[in-house]
PDB file of N, CA and C in Angstrom:
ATOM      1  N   UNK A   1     130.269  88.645 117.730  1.00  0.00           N
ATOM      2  CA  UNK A   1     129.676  89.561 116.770  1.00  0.00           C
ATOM      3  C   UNK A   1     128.242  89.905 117.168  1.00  0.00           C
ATOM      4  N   UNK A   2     127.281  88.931 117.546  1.00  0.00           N
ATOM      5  CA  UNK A   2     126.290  89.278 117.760  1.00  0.00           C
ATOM      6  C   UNK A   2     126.650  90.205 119.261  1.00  0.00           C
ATOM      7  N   UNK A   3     126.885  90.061 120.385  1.00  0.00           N
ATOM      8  CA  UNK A   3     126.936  90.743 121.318  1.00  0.00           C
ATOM      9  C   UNK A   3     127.242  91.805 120.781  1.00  0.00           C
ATOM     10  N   UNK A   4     128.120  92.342 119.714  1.00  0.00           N
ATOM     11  CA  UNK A   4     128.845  93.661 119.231  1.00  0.00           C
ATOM     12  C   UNK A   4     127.462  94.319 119.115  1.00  0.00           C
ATOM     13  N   UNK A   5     126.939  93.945 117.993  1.00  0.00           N
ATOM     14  CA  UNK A   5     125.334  94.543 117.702  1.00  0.00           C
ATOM     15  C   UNK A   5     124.526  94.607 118.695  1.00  0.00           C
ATOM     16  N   UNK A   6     124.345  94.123 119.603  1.00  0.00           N
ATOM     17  CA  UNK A   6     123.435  93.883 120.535  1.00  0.00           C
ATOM     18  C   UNK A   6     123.723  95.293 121.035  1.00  0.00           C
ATOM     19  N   UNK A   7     124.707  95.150 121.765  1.00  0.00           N
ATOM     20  CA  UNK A   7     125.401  96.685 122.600  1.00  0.00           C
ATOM     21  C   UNK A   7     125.313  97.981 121.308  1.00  0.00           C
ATOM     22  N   UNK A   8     125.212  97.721 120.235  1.00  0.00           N
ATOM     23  CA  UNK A   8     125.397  98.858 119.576  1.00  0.00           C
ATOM     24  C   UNK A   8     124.068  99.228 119.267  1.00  0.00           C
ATOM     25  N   UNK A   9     122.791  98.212 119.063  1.00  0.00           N
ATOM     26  CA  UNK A   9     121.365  98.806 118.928  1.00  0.00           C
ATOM     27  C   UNK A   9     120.729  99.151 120.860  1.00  0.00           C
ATOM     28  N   UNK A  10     121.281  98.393 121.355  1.00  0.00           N
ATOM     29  CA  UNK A  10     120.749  99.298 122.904  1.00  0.00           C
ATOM     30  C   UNK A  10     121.276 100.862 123.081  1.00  0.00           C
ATOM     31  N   UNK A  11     122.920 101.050 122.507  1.00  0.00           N
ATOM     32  CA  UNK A  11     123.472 101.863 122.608  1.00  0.00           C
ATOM     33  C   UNK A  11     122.688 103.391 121.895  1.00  0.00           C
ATOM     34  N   UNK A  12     121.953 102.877 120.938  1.00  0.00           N
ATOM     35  CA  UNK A  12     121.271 103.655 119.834  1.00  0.00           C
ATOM     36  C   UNK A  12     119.924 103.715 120.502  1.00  0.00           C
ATOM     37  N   UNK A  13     119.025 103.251 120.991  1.00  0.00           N
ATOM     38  CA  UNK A  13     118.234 102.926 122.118  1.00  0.00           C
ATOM     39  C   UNK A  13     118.247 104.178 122.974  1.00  0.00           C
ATOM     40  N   UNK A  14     119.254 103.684 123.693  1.00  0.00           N
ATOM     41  CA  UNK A  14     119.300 104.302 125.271  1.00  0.00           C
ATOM     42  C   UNK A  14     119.511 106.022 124.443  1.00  0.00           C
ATOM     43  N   UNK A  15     120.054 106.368 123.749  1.00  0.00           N
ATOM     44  CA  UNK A  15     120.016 108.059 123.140  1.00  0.00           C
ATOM     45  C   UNK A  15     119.135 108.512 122.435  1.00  0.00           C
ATOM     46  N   UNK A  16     118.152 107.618 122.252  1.00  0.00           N
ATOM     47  CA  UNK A  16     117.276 108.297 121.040  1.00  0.00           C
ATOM     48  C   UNK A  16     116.019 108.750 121.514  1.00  0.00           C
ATOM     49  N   UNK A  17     115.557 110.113 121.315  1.00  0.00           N
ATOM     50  CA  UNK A  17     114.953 110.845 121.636  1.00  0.00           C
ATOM     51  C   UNK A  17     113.583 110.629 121.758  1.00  0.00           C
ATOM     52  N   UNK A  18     112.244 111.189 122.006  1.00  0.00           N
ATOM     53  CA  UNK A  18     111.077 111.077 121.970  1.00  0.00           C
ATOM     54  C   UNK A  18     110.465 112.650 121.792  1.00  0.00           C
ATOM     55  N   UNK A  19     109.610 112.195 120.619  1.00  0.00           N
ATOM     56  CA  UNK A  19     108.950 113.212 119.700  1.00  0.00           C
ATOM     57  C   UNK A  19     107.624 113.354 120.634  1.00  0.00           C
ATOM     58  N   UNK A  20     107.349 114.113 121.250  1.00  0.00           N
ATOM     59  CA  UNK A  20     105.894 114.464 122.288  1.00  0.00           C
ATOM     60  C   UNK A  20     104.746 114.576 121.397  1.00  0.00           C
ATOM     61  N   UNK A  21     104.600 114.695 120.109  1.00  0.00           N
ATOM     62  CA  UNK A  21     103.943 115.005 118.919  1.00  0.00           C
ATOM     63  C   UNK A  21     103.334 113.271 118.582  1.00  0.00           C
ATOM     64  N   UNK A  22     104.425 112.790 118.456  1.00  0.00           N
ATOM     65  CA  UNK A  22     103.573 111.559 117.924  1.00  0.00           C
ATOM     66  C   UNK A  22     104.130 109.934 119.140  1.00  0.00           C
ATOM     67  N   UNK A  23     104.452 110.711 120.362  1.00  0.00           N
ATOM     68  CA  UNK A  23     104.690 109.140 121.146  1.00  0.00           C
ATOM     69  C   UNK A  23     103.856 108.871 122.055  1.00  0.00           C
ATOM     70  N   UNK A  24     103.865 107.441 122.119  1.00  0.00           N
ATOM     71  CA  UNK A  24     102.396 106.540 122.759  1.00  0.00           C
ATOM     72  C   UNK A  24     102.232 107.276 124.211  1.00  0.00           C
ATOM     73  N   UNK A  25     101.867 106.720 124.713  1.00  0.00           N
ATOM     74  CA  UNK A  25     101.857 107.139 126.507  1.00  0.00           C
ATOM     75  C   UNK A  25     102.884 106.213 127.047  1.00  0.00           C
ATOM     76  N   UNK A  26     102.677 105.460 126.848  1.00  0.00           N
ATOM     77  CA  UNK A  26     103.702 104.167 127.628  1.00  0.00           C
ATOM     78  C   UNK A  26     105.107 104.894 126.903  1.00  0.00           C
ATOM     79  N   UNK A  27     105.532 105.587 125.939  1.00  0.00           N
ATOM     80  CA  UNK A  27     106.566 105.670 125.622  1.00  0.00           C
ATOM     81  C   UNK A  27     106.640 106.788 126.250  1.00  0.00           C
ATOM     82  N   UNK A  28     106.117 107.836 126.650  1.00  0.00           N
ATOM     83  CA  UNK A  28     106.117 108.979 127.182  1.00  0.00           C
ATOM     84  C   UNK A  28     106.604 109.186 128.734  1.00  0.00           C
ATOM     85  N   UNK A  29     106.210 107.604 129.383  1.00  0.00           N
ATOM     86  CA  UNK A  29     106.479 107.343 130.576  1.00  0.00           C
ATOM     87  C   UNK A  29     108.017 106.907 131.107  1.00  0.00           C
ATOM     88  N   UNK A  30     108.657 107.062 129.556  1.00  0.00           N
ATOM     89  CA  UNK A  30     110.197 106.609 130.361  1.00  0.00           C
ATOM     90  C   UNK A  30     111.288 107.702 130.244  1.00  0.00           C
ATOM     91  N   UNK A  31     110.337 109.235 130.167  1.00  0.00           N
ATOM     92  CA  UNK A  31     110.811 110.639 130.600  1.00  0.00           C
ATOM     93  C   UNK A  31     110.321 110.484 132.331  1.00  0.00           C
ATOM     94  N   UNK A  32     111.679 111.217 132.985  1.00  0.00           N
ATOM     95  CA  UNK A  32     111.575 111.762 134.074  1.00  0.00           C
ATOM     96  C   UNK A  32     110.483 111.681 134.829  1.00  0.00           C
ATOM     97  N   UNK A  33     109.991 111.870 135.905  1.00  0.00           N
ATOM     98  CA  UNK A  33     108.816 112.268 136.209  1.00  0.00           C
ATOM     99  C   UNK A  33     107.572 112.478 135.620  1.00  0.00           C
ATOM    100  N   UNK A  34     107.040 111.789 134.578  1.00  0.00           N
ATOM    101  CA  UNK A  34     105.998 111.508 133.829  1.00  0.00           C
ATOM    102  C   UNK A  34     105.465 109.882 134.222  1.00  0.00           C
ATOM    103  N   UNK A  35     104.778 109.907 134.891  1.00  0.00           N
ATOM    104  CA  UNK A  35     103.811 108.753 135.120  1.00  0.00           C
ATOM    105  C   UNK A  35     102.894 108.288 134.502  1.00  0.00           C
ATOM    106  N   UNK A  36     102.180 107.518 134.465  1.00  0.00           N
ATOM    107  CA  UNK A  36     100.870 106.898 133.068  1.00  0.00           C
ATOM    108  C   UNK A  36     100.125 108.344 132.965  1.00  0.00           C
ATOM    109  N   UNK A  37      99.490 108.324 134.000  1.00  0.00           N
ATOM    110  CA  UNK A  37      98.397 110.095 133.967  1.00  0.00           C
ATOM    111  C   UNK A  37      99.015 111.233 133.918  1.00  0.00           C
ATOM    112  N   UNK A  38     100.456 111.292 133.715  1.00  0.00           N
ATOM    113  CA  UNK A  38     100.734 112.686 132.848  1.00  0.00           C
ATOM    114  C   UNK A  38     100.991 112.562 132.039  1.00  0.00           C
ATOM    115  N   UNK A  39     101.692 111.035 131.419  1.00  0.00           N
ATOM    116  CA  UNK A  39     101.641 110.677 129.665  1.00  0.00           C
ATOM    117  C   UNK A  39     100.462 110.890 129.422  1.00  0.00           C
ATOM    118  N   UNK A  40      99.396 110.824 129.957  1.00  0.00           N
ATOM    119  CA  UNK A  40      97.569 110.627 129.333  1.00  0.00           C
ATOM    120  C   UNK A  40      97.654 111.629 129.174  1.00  0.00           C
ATOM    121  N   UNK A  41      97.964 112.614 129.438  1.00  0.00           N
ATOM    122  CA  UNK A  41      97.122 114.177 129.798  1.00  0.00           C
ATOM    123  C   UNK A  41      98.107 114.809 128.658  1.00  0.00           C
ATOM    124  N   UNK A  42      99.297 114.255 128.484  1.00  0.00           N
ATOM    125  CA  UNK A  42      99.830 114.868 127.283  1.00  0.00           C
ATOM    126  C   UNK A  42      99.680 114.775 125.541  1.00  0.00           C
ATOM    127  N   UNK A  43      98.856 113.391 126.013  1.00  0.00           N
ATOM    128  CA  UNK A  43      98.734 112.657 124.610  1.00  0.00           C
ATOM    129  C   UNK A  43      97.150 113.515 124.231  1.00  0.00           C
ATOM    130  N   UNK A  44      96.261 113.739 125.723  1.00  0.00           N
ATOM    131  CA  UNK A  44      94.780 114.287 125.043  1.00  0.00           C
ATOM    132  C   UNK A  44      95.455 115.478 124.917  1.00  0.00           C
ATOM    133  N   UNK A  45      96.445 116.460 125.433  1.00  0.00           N
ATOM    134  CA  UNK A  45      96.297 117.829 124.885  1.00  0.00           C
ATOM    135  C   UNK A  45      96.800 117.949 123.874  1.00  0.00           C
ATOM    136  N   UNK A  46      97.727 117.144 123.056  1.00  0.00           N
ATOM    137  CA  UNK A  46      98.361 117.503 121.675  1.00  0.00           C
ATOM    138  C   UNK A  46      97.331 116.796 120.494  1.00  0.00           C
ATOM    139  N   UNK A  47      96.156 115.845 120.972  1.00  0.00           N
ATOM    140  CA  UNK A  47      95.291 115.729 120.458  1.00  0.00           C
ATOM    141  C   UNK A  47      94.048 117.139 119.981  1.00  0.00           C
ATOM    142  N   UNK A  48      94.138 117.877 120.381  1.00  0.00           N
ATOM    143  CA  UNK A  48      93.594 119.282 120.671  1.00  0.00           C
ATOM    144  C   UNK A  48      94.530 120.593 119.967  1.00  0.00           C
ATOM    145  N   UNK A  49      95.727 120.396 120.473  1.00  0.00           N
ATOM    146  CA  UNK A  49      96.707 120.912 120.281  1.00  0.00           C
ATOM    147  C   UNK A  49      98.161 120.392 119.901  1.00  0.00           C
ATOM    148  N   UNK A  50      98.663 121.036 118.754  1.00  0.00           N
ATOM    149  CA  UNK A  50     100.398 120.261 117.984  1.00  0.00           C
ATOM    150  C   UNK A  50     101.067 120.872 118.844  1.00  0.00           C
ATOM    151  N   UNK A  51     102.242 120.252 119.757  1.00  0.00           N
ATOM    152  CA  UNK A  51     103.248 121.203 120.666  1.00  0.00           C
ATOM    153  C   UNK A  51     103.915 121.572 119.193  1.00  0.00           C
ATOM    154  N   UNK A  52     104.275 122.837 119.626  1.00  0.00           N
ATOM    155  CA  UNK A  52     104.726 123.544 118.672  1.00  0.00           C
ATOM    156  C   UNK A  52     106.708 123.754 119.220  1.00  0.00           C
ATOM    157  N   UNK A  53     106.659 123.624 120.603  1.00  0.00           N
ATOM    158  CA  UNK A  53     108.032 123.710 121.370  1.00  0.00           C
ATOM    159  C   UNK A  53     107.876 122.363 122.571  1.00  0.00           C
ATOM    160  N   UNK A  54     109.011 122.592 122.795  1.00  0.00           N
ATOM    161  CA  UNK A  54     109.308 121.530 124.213  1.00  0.00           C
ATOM    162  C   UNK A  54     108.498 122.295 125.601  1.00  0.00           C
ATOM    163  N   UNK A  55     108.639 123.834 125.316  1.00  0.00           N
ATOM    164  CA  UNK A  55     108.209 124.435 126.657  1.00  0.00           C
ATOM    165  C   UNK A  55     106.572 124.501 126.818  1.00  0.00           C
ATOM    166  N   UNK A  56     105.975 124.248 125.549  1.00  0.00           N
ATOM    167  CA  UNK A  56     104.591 124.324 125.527  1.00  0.00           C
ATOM    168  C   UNK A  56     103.998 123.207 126.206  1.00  0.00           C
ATOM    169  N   UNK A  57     104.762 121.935 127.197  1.00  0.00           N
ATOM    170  CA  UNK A  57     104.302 120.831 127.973  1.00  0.00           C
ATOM    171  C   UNK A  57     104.026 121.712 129.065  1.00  0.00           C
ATOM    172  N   UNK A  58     104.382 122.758 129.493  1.00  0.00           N
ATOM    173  CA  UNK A  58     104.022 123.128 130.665  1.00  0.00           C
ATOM    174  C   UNK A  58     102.298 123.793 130.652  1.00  0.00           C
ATOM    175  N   UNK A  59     101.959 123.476 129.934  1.00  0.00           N
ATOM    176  CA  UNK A  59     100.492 123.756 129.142  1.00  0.00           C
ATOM    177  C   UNK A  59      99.683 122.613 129.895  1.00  0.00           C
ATOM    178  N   UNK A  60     100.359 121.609 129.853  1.00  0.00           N
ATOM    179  CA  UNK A  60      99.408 120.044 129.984  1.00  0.00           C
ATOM    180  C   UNK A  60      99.559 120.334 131.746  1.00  0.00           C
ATOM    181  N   UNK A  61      98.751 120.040 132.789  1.00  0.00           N
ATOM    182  CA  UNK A  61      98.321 119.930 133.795  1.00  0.00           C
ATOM    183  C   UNK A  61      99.051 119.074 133.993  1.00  0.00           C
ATOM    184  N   UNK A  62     100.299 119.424 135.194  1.00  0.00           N
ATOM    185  CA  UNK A  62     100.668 118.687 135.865  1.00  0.00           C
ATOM    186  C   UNK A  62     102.224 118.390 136.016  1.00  0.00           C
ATOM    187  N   UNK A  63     102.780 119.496 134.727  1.00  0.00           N
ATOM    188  CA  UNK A  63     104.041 119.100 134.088  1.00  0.00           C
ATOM    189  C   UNK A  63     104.351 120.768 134.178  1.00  0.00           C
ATOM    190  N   UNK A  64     105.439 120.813 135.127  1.00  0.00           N
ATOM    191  CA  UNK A  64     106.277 122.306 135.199  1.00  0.00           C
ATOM    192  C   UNK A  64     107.673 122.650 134.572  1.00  0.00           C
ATOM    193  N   UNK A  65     108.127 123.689 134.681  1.00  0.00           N
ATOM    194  CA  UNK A  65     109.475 123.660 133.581  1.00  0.00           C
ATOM    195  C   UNK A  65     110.386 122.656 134.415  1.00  0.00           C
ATOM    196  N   UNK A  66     110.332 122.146 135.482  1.00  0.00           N
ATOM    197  CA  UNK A  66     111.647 121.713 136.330  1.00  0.00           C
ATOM    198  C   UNK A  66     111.429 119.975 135.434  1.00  0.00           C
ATOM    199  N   UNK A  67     110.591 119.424 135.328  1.00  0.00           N
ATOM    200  CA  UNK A  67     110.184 118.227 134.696  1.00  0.00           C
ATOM    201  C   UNK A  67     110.229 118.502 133.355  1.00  0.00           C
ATOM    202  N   UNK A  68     110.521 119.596 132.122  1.00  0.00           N
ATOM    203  CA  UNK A  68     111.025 119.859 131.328  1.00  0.00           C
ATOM    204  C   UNK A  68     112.396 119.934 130.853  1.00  0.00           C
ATOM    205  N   UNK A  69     113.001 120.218 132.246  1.00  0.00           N
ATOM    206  CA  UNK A  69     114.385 120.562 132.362  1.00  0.00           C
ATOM    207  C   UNK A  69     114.776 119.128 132.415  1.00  0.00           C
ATOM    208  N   UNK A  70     114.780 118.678 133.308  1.00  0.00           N
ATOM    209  CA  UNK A  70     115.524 117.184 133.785  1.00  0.00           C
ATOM    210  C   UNK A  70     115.033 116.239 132.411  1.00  0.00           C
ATOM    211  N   UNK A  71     114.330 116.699 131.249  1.00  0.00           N
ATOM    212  CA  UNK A  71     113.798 115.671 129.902  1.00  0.00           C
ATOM    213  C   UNK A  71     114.510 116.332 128.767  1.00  0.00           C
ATOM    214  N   UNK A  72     114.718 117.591 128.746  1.00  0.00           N
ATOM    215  CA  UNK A  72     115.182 118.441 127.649  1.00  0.00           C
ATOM    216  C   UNK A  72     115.588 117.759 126.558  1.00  0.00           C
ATOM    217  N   UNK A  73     116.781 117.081 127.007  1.00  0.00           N
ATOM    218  CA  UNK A  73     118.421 116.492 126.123  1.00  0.00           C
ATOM    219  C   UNK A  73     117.200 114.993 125.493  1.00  0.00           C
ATOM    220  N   UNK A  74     116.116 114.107 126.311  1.00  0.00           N
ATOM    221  CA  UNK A  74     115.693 113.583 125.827  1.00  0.00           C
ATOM    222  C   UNK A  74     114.081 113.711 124.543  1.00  0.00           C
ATOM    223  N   UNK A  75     113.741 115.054 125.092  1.00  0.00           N
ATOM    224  CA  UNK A  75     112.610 114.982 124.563  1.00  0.00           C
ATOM    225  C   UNK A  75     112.883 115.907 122.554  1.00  0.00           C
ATOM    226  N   UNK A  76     111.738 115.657 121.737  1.00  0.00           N
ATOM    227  CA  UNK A  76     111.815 116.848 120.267  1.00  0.00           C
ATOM    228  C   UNK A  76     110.678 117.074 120.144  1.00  0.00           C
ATOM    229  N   UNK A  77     110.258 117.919 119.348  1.00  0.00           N
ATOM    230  CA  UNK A  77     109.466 118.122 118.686  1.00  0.00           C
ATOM    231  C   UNK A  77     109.437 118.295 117.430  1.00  0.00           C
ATOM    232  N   UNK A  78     108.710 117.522 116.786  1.00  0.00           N
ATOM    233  CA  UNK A  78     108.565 117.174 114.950  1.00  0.00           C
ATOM    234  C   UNK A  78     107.071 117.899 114.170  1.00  0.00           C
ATOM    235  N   UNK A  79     107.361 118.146 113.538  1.00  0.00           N
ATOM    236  CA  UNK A  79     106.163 118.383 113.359  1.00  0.00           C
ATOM    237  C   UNK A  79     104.993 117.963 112.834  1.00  0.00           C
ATOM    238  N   UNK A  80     103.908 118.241 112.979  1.00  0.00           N
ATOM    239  CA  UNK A  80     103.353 116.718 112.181  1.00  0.00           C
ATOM    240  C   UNK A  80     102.279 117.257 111.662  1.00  0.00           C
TER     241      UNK A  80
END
């Protein structure tokens, strides 16, 4: 039973999305091609600026639509 749960909260885990609006850097870093210093650079520009879309990362220095693309299915935007 416990293993059942175990596999079923990783399972819930491994699909659940990340809000670019309100996630840490370190959480930002387990999208695609986002390294510590493009999580940084995303966290100061929505500090400045609310992403209003997913495509508005291509705003932050360093991050093009192809590194949008390959995050899509993982990344949202909430609003805050």
């Amino acid at each position: 039973m416990k293993k059942l749960l175990l596999l079923i909260a990783l399972g819930i885990f491994a699909f659940a999305s990340i809000d670019i609006n309100t996630a840490s850097a370190k959480e930002l870093t387990a999208l695609k091609g986002i390294d510590k210093k493009k999580a940084e650079a995303i966290v100061k520009y929505r500090k400045a600026h609310c992403f209003q879309s997913i495509d508005e990362l291509t705003k932050v220095k360093g991050i093009g639509k192809k590194t949008i693309e390959k995050n899509r299915e993982e990344i949202e935007v909430w609003e805050v």
